[in-house]
N, C-alpha and C. Protein backbone atom coordinates (compact mmCIF):
# COMPACT_ATOMS: atom_id res chain seq x y z
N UNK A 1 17.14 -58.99 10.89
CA UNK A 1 17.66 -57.67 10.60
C UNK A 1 18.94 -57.83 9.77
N UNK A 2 18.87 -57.07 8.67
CA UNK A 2 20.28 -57.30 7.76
C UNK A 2 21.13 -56.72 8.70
N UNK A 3 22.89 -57.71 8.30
CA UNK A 3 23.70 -56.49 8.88
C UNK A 3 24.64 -57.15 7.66
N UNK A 4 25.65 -55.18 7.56
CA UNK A 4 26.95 -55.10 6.29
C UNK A 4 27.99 -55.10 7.18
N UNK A 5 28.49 -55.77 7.02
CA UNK A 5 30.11 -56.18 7.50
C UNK A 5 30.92 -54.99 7.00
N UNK A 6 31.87 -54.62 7.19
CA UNK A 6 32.94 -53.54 6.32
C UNK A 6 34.03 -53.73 6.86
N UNK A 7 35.37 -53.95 6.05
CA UNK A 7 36.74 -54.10 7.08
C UNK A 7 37.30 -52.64 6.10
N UNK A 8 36.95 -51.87 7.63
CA UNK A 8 37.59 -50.85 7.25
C UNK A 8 39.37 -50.88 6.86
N UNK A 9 39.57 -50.10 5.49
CA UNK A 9 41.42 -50.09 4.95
C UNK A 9 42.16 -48.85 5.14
N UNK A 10 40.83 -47.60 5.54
CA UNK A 10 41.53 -46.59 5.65
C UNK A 10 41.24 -45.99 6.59
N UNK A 11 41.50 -44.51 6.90
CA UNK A 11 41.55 -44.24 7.62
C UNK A 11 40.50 -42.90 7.52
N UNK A 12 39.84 -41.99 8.46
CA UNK A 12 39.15 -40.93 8.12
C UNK A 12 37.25 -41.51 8.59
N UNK A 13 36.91 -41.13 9.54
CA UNK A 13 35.76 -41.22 10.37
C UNK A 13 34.63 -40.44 9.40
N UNK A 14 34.71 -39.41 8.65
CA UNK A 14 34.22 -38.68 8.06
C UNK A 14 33.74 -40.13 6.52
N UNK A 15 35.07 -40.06 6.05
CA UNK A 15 34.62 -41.60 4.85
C UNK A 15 33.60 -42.62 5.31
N UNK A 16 33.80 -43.08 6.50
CA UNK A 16 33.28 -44.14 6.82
C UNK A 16 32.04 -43.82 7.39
N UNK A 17 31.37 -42.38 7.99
CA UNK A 17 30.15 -41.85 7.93
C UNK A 17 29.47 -41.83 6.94
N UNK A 18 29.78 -41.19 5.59
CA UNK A 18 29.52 -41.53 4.05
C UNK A 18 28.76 -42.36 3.62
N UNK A 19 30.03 -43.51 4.05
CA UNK A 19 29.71 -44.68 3.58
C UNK A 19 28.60 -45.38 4.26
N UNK A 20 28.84 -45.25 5.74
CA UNK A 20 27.56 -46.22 6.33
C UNK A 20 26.07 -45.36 5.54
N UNK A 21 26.01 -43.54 5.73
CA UNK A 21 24.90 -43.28 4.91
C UNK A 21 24.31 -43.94 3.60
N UNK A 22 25.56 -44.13 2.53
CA UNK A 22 25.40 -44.37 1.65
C UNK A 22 24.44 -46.13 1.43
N UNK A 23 25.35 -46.67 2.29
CA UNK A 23 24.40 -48.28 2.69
C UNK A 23 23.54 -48.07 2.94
N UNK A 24 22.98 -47.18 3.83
CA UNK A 24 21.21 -47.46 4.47
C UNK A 24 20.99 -46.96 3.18
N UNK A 25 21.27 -45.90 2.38
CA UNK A 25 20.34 -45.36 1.40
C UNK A 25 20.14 -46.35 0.49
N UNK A 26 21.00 -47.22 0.27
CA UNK A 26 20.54 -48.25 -1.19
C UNK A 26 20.20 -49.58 -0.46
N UNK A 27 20.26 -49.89 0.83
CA UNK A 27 19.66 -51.36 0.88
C UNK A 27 17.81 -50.83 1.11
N UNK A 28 17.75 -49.66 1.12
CA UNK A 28 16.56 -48.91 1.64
C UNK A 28 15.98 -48.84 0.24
N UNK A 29 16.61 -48.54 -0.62
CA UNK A 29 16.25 -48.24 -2.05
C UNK A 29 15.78 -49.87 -3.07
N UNK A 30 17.09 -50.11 -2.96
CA UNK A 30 17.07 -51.58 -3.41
C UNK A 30 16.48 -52.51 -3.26
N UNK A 31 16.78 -52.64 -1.63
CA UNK A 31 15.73 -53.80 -1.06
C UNK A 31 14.61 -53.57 -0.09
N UNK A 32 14.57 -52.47 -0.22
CA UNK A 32 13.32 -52.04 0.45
C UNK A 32 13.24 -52.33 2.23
N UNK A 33 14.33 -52.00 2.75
CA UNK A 33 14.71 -52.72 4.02
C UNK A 33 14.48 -51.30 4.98
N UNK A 34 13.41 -51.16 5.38
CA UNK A 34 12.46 -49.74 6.60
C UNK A 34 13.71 -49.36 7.20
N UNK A 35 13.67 -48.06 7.36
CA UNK A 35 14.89 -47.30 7.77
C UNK A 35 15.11 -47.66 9.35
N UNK A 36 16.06 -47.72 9.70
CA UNK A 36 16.50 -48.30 11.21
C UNK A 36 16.96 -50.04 11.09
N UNK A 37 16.69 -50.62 10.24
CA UNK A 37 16.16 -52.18 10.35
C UNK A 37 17.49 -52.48 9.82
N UNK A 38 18.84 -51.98 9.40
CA UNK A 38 20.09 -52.35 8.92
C UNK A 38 20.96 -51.79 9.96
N UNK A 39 21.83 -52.98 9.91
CA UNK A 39 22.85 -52.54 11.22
C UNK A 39 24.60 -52.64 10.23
N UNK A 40 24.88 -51.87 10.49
CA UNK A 40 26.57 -51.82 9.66
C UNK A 40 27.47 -51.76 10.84
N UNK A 41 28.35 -52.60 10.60
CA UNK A 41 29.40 -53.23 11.69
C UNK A 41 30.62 -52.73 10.82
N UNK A 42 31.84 -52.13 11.47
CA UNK A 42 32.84 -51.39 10.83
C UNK A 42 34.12 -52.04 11.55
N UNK A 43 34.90 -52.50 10.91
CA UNK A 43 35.71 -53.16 11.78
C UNK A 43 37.56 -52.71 10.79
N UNK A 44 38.24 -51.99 12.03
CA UNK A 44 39.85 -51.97 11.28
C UNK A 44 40.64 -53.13 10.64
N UNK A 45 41.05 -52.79 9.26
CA UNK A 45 41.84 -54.04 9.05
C UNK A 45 43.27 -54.03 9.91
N UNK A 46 43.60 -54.88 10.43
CA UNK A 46 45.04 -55.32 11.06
C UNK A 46 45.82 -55.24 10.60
N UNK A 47 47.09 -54.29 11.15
CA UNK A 47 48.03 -54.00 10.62
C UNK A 47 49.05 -54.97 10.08
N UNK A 48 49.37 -55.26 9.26
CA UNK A 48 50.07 -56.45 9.35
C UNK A 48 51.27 -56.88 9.74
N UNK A 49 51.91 -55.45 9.79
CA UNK A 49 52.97 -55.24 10.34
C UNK A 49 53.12 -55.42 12.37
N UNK A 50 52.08 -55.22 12.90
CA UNK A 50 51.85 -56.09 14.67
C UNK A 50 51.28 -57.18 14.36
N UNK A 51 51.12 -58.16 13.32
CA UNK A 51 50.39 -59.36 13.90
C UNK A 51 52.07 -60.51 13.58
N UNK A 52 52.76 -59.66 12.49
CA UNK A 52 54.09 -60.14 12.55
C UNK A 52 55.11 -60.15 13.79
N UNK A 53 54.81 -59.18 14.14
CA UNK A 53 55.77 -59.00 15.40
C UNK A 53 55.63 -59.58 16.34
N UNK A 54 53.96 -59.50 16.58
CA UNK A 54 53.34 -60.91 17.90
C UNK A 54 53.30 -59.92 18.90
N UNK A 55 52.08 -60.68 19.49
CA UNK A 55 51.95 -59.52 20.98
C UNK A 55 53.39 -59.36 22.13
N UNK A 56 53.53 -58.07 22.46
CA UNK A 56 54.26 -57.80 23.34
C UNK A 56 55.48 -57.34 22.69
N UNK A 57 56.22 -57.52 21.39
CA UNK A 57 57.04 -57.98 20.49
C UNK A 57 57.41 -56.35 20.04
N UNK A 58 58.48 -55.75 19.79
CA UNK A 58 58.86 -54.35 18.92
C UNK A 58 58.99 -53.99 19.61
């Protein structure tokens, strides 16, 4: 089963609905991959500003 990685940069649940639509529609188109059979994994990018500070830290 394909899966699309995404490190989400912004912010807005509504974009990132879009977007996962927009993936099934073209790996569906493109590669011909049966609807259901793609899995999209959405993951926040890290602030960089807490990984400086270190857990517990600010």
């Amino acid at each position: 089963m394909p899966l699309l990685e995404v490190i989400l940069v912004g912010e807005g649940e509504r974009e990132v609905r879009a977007f996962v639509e927009e993936a099934h529609r073209i790996f569906k188109e493109v590669l011909g991959t049966p609807e259901g059979r793609l899995r999209v994994a959405v993951y926040p990018l890290p602030d960089p500003l807490e990984e400086a500070e270190g857990p517990g830290e600010g």
